[in-house]
Protein backbone atom coordinates (compact mmCIF):
# COMPACT_ATOMS: atom_id res chain seq x y z
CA UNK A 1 98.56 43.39 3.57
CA UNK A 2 96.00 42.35 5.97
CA UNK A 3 92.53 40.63 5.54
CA UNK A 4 90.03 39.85 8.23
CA UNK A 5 87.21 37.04 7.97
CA UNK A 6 83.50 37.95 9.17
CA UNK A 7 80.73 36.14 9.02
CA UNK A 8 78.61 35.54 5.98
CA UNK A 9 74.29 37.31 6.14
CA UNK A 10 73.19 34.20 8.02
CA UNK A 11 75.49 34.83 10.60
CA UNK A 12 77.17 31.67 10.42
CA UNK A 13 80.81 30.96 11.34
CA UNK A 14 81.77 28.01 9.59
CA UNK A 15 84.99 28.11 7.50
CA UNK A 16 83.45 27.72 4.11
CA UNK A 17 80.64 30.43 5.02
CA UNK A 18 83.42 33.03 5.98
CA UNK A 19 83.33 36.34 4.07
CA UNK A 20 87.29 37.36 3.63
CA UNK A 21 87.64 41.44 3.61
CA UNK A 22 91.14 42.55 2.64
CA UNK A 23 92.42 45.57 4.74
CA UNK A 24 95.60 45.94 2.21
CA UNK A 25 97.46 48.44 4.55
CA UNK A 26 95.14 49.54 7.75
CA UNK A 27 97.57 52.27 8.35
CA UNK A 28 97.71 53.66 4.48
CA UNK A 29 93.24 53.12 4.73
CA UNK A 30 93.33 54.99 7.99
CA UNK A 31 95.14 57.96 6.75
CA UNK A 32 93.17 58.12 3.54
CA UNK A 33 89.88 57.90 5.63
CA UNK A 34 91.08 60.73 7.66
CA UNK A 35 91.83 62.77 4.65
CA UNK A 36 88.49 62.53 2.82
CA UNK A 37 85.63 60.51 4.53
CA UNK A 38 85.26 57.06 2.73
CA UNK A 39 88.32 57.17 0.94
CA UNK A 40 89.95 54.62 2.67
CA UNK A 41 86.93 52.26 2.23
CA UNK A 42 87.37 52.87 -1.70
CA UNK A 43 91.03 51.98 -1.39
CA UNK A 44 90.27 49.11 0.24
CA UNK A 45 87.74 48.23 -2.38
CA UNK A 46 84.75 48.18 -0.12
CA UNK A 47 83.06 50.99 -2.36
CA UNK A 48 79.60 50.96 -1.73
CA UNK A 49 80.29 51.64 2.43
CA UNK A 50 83.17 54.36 0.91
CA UNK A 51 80.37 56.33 -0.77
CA UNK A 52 77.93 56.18 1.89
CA UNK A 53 80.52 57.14 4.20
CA UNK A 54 81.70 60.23 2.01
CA UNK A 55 77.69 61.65 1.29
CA UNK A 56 76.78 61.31 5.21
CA UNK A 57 79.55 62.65 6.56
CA UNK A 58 80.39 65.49 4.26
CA UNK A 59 76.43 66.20 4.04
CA UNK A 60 76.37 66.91 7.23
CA UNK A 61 79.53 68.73 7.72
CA UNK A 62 79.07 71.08 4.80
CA UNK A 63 74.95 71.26 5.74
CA UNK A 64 76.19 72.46 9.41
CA UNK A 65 78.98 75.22 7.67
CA UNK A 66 75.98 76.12 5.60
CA UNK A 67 73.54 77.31 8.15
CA UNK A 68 75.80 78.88 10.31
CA UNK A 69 76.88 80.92 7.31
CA UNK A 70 80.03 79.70 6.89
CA UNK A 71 81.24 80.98 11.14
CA UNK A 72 81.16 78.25 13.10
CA UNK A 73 84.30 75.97 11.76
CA UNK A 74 87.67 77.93 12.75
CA UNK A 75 89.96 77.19 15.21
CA UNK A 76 90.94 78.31 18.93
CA UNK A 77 92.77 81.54 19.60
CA UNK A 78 93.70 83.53 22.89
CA UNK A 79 91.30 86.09 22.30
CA UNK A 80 88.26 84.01 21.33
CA UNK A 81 87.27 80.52 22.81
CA UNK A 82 91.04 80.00 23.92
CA UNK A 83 90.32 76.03 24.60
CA UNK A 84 87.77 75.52 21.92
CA UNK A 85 87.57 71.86 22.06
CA UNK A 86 84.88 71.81 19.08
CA UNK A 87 87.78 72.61 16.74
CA UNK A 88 89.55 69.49 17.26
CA UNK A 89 86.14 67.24 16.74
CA UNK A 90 85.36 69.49 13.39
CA UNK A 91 88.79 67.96 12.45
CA UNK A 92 88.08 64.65 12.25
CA UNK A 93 86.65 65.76 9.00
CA UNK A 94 90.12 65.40 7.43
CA UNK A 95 90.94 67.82 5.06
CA UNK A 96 88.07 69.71 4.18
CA UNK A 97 88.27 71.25 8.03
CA UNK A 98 92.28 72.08 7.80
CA UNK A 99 92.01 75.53 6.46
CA UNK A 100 90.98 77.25 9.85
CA UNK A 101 94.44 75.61 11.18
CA UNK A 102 95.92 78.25 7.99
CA UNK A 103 93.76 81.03 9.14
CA UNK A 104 94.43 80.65 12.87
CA UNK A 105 97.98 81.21 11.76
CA UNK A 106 97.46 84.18 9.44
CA UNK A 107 95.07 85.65 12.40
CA UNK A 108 98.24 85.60 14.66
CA UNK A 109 100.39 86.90 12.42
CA UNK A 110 98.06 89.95 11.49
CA UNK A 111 99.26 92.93 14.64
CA UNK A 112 95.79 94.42 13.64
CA UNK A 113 93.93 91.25 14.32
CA UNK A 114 91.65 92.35 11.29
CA UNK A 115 92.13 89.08 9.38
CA UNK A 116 89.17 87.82 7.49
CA UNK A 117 88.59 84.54 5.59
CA UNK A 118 86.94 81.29 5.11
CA UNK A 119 87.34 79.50 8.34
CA UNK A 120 89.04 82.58 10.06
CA UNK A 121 88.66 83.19 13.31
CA UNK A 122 86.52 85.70 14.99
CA UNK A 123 88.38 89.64 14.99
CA UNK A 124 88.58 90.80 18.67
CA UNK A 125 87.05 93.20 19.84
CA UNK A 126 88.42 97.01 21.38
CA UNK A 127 90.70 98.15 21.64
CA UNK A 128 91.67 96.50 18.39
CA UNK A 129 88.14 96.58 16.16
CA UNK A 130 84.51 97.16 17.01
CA UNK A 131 81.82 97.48 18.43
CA UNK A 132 80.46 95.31 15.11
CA UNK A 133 77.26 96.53 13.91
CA UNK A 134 74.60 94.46 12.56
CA UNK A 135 70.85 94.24 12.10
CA UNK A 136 68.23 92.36 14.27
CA UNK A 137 65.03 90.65 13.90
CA UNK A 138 63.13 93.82 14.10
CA UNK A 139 66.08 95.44 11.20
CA UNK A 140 67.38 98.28 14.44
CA UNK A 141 71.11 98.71 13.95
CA UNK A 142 72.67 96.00 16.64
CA UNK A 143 76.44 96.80 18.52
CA UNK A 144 78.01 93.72 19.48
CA UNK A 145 81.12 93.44 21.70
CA UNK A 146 83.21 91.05 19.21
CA UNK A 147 82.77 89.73 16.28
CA UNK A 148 81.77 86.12 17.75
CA UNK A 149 78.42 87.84 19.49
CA UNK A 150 77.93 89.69 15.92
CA UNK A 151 78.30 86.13 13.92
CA UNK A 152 75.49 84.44 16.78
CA UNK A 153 73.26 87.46 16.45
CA UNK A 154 73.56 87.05 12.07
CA UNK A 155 73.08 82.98 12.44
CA UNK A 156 70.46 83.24 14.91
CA UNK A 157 68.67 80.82 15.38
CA UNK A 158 71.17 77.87 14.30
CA UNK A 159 74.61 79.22 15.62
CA UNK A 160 74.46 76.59 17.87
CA UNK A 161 72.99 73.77 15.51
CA UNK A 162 75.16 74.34 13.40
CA UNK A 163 78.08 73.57 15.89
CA UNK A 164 76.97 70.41 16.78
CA UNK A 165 76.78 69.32 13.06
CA UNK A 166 80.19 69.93 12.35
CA UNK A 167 80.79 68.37 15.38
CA UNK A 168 78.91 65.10 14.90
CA UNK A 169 80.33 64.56 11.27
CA UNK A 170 83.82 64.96 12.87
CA UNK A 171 83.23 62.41 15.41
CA UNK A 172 81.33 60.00 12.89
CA UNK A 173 84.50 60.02 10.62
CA UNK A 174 86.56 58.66 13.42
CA UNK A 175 84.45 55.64 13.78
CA UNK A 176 84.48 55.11 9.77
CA UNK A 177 88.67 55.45 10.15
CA UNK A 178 88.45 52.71 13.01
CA UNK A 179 86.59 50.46 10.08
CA UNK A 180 88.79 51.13 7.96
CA UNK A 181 91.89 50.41 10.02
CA UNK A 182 90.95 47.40 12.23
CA UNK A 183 87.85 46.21 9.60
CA UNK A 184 83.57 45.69 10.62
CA UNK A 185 82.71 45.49 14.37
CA UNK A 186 81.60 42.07 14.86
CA UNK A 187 79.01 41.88 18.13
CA UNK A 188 78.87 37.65 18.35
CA UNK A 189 74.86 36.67 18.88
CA UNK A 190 74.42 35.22 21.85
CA UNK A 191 72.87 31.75 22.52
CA UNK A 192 69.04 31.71 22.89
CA UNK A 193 68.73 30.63 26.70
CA UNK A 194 65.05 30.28 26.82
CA UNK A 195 65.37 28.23 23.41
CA UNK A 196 68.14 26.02 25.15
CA UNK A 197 66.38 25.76 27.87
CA UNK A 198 63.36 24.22 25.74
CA UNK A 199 65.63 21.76 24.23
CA UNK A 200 66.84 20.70 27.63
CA UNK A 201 63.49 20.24 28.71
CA UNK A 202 63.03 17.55 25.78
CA UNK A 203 65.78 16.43 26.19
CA UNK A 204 65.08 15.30 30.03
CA UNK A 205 61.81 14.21 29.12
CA UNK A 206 62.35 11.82 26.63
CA UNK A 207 64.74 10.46 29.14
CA UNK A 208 62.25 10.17 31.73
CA UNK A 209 59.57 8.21 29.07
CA UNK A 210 62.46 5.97 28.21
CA UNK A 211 62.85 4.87 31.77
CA UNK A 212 59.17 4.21 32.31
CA UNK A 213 59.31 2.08 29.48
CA UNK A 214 61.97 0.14 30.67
């Protein structure tokens, strides 16, 4: 078990004004916040952050699968985006990411490469499947190269928004595991110079009207 001590609204550091959070285990919180955004936070008892956490961050993520019609979460494989680094920032979802990791592997297993699925990877292209057909803006009969080109073309214009929202509410839930493994980030104020400087301005001349009264 593990509790840290902040300090209390007013900023104040004083021993009785200390506001005591218990961690229980940061490593057990950590994990669970990985898992499911916020659910660490709830374990710990800090509920009210837990839930905010879990709505923001699962908003977004699901808000960014939405647009891009479901495409643009699945993970790296040699014949698409071989070093598709968004993949591994879309995990930092937890578990509501981890089925592209399944459909990668079914996609690899498949000698056709014609595996389809939530999450699943983009098909390849010849000499395996396509061209991929699809309609444009103007409804004329589109060929596209690979199935990647045909999912932009069908998402257009948000392929790429919705990327980065995935993205963002993967990287968001690692600072919320951070909280709830090592507690808050405390940033200590730091002293008012121009107010100290006023006081030691007083200070010096009350002692100078003391000596000319002496």
């Amino acid at each position: 078990m593990a509790t840290i001590n902040i300090p209390n609204s007013q900023g104040s550091t004083k021993p009785e004004d200390l506001i005591e959070i218990d961690l229980k285990q940061p490593w057990l919180a950590a994990i669970l916040a990985w898992a499911l955004p916020g659910l660490g936070h709830i374990y710990q008892g800090r509920t009210g952050k837990g839930i905010l956490f879990f709505v923001c961050i699962l908003g977004t993520f699901f808000y960014g699968l939405y647009i891009g019609n479901g495409k643009e979460v699945y993970a790296a494989v040699p014949w698409e985006q071989q070093y598709r680094w968004q993949y591994f920032c879309q995990l930092g979802v937890g578990l509501p990411s981890t089925p592209m990791l399944w459909q990668r592997s079914k996609s690899l297993k498949d000698p056709d490469h014609n595996h389809t699925g939530f999450m699943a990877p983009p098909r390849p292209g010849r000499p395996y499947n396509g061209p991929f057909e699809t309609p444009d803006e103007s409804g004329n009969i589109s060929r596209q190269p690979s199935e990647r080109a045909k999912w932009t073309l069908d998402s257009h214009p948000y392929a790429e928004i919705s990327t980065v929202y995935t993205v963002v509410a993967g990287l968001l839930n690692i600072l919320v595991i951070c909280d709830a493994a090592a507690g808050p980030l405390l940033i200590s104020p730091q002293p008012d110079k121009k107010k100290k400087g006023t006081d030691d301005s007083s200070g010096d001349n009350d002692s100078t009207k003391k000596k000319s009264d002496d």
